[in-house]
N, C-alpha and C. Protein backbone atom coordinates (compact mmCIF):
# COMPACT_ATOMS: atom_id res chain seq x y z
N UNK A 1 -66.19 13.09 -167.51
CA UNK A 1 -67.27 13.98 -167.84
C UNK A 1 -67.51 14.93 -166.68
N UNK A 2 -66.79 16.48 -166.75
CA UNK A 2 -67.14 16.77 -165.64
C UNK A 2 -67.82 18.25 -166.32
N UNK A 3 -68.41 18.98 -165.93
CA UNK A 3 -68.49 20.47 -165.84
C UNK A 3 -67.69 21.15 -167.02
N UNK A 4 -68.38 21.69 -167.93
CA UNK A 4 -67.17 22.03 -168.99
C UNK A 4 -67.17 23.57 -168.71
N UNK A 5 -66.21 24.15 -169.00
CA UNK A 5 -65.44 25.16 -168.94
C UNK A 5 -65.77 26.15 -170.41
N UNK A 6 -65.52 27.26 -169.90
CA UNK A 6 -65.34 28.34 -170.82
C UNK A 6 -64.34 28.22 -171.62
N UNK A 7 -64.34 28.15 -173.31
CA UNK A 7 -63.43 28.18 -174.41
C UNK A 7 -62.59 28.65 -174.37
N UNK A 8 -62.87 30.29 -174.11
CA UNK A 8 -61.94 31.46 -174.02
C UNK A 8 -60.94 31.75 -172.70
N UNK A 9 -61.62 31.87 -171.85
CA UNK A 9 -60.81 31.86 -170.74
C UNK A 9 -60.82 30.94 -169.06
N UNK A 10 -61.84 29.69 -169.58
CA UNK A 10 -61.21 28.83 -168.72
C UNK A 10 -62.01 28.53 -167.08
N UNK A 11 -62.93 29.39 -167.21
CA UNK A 11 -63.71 29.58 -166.33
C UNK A 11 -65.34 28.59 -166.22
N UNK A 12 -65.00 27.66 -165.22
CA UNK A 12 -65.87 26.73 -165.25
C UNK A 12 -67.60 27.10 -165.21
N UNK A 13 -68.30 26.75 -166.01
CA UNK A 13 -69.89 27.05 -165.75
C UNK A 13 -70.16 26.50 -164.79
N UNK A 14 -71.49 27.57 -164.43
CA UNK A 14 -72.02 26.67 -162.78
C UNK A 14 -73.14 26.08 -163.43
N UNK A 15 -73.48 24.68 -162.52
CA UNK A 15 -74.75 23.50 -162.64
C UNK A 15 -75.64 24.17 -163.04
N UNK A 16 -75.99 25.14 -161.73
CA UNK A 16 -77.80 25.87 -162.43
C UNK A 16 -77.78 26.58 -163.98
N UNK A 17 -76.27 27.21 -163.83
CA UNK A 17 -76.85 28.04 -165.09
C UNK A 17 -76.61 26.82 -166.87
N UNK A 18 -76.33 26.24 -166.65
CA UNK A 18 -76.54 24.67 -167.43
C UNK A 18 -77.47 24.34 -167.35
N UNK A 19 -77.92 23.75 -166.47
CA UNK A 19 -79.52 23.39 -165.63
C UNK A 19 -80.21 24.25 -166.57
N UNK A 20 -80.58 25.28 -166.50
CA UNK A 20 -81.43 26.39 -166.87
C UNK A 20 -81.19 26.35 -168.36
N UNK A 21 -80.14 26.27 -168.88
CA UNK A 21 -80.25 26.38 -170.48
C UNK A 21 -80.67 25.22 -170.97
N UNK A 22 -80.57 23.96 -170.55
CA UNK A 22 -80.94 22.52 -171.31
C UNK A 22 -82.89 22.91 -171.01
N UNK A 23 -83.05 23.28 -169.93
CA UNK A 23 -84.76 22.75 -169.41
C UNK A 23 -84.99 24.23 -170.08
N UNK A 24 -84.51 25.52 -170.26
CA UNK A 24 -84.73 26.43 -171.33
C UNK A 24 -84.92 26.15 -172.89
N UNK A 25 -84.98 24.84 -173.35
CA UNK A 25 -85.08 25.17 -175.06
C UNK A 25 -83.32 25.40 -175.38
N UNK A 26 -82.03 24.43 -174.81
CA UNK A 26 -80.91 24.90 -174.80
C UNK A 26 -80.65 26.12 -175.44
N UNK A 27 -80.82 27.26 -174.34
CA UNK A 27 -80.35 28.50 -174.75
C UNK A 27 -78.75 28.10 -174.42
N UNK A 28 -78.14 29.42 -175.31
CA UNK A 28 -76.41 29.87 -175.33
C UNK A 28 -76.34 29.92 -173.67
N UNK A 29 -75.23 29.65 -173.60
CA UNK A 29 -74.71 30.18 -171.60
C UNK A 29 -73.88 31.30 -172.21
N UNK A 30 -73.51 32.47 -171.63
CA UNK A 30 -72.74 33.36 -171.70
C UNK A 30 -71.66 33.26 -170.56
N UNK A 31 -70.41 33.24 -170.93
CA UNK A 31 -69.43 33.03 -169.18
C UNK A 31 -69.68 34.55 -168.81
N UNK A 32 -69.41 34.60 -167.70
CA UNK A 32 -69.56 35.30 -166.55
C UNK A 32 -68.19 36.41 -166.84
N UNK A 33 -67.31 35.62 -167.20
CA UNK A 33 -66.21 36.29 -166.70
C UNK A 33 -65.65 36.91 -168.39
N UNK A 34 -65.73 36.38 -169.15
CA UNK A 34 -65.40 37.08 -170.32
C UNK A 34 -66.43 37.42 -171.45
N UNK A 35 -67.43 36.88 -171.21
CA UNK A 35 -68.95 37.37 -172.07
C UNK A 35 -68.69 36.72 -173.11
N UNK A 36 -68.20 35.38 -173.27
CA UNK A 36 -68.33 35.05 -174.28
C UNK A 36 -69.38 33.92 -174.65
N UNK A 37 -70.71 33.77 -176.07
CA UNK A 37 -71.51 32.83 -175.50
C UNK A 37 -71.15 31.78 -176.29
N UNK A 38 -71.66 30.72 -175.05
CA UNK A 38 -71.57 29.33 -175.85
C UNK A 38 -72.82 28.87 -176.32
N UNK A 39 -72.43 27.49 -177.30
CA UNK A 39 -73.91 26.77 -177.31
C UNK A 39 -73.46 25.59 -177.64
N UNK A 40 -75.09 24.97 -177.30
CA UNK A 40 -74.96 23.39 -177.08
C UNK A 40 -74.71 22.96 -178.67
N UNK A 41 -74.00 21.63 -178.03
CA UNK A 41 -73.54 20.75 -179.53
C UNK A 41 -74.82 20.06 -179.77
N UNK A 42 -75.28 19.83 -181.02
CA UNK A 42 -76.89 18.91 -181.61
C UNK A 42 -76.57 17.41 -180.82
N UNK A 43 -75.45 16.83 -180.65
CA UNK A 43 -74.81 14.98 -180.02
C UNK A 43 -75.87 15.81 -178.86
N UNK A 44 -75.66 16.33 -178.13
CA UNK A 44 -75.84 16.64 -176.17
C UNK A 44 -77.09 16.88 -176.48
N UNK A 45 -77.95 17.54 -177.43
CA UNK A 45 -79.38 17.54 -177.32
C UNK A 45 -79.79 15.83 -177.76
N UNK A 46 -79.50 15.27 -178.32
CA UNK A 46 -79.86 13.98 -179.18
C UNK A 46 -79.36 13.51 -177.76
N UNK A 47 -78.38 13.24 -177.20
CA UNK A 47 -78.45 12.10 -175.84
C UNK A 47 -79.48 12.38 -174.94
N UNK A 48 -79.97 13.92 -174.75
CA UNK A 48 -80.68 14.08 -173.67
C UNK A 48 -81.99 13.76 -174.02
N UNK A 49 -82.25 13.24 -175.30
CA UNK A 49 -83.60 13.66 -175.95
C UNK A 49 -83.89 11.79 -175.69
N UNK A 50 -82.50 10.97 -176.46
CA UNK A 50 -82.85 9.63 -175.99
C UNK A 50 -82.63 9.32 -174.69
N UNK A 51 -82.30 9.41 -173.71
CA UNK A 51 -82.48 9.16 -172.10
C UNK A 51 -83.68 9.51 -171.70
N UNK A 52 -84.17 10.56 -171.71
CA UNK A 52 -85.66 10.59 -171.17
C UNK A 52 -86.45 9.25 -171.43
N UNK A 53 -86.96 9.35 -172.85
CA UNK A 53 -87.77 8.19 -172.61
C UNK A 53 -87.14 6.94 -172.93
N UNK A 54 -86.08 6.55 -172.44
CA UNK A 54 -85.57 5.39 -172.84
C UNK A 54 -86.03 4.14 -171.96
N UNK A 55 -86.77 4.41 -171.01
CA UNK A 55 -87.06 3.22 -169.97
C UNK A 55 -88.36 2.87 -170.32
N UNK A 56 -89.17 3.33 -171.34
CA UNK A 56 -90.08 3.10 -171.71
C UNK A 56 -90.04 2.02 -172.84
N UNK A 57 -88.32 2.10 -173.53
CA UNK A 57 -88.39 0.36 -174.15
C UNK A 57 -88.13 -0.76 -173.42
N UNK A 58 -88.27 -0.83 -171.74
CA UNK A 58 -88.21 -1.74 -171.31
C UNK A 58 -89.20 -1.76 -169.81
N UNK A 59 -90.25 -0.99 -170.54
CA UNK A 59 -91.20 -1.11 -169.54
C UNK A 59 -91.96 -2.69 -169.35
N UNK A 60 -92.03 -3.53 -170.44
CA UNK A 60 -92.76 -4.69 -170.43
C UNK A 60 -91.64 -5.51 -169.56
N UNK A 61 -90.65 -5.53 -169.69
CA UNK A 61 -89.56 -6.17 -168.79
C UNK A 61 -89.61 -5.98 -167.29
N UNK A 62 -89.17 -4.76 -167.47
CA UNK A 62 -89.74 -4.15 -165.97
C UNK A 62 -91.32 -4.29 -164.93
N UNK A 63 -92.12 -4.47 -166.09
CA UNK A 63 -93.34 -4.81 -165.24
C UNK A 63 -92.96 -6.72 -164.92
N UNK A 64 -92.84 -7.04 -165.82
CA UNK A 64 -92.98 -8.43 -165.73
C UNK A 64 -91.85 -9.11 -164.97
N UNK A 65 -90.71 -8.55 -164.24
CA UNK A 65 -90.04 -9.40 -163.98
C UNK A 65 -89.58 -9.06 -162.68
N UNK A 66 -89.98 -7.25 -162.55
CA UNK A 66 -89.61 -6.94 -161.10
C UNK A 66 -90.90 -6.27 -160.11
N UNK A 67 -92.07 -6.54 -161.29
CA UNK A 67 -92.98 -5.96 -160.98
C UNK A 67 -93.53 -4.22 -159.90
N UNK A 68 -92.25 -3.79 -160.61
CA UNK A 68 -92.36 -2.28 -159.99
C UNK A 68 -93.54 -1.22 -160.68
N UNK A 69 -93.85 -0.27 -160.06
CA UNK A 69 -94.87 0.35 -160.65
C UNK A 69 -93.95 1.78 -161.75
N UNK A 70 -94.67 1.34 -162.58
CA UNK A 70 -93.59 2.22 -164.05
C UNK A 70 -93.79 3.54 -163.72
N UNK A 71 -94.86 4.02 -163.18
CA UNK A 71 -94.89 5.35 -163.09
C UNK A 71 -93.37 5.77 -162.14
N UNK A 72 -93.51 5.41 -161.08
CA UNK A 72 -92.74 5.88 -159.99
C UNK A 72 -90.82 5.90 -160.75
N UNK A 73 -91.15 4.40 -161.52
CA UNK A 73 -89.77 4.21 -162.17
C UNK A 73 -89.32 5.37 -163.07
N UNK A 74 -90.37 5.61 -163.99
CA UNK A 74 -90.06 6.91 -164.98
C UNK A 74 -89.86 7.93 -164.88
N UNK A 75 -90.39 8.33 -163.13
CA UNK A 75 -90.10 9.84 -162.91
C UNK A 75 -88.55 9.72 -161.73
N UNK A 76 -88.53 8.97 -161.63
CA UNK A 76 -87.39 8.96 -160.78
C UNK A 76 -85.58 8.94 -161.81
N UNK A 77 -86.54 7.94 -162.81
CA UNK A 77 -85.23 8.24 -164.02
C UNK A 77 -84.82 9.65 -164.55
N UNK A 78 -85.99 10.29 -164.94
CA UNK A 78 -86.03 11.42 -165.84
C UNK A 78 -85.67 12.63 -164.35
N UNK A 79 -85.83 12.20 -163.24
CA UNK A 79 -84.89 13.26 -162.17
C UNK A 79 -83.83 12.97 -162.00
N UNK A 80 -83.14 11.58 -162.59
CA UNK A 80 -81.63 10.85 -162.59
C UNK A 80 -80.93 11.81 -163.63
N UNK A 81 -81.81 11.75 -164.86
CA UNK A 81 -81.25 12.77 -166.16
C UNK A 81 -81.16 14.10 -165.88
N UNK A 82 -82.54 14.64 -165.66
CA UNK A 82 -82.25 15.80 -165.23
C UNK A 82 -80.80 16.48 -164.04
N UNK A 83 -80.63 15.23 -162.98
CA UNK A 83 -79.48 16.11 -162.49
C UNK A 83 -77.87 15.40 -163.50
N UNK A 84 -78.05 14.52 -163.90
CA UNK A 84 -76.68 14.39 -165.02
C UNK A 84 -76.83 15.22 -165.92
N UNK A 85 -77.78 15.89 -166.55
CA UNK A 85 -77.54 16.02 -168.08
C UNK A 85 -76.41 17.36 -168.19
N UNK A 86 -76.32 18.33 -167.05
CA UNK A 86 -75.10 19.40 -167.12
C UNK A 86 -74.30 18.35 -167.01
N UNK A 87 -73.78 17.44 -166.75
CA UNK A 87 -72.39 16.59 -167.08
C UNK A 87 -72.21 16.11 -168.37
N UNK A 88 -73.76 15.80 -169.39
CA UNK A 88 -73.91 15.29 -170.59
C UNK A 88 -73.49 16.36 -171.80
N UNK A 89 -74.02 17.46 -171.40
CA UNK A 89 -74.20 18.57 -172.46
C UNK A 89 -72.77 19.38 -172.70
N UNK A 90 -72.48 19.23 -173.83
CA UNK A 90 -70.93 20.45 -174.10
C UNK A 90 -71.55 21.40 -175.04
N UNK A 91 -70.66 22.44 -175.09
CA UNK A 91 -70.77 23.98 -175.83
C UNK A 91 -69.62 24.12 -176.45
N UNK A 92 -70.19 24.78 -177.61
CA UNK A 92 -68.94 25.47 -178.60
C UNK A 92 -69.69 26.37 -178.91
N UNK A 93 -68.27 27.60 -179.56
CA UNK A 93 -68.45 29.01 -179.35
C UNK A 93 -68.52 28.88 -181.17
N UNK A 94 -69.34 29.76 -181.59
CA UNK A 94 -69.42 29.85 -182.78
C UNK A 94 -68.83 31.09 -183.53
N UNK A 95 -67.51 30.56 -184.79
CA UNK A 95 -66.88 31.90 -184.99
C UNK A 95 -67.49 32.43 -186.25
């Protein structure tokens, strides 16, 4: 899972501008180099949508067995997602 690339000609997207389209309402990325735009697949919104709150079905676990404070746990996850999710998210070009 690395960095996906431009359809057309091959040219890898950069992090931020990924970054910016998922925490944008997944807007299209346009490549740089041949203007062509992509967009996110519905799978890459649906994973990113269940990872966020997914530690919240095991918050009773988590309190009770390692006794950590959930707040600190939940935001530290959802900054775990936030910097994976440009590795999570793919694009296709729509003909």
């Amino acid at each position: 899972m690395f960095i996906q690339k431009c359809k057309s000609c091959s040219t890898q997207f950069k992090w931020t501008t990924i970054l910016k389209s998922i925490w944008s309402g997944y807007k299209p990325i346009e490549c740089v180099n041949c203007k062509t735009k992509h967009y996110p697949r519905l799978i890459s919104r649906i994973i990113i949508a269940v990872c966020i709150p997914s530690p919240l079905l095991f918050q009773n676990f988590l309190y009770n067995s390692v006794k950590l404070n959930l707040l600190l746990v939940y935001f530290i996850w959802v900054f775990i997602v936030v910097l994976v999710s440009p590795l999570l998210v793919r694009y296709f070009i729509k003909e």
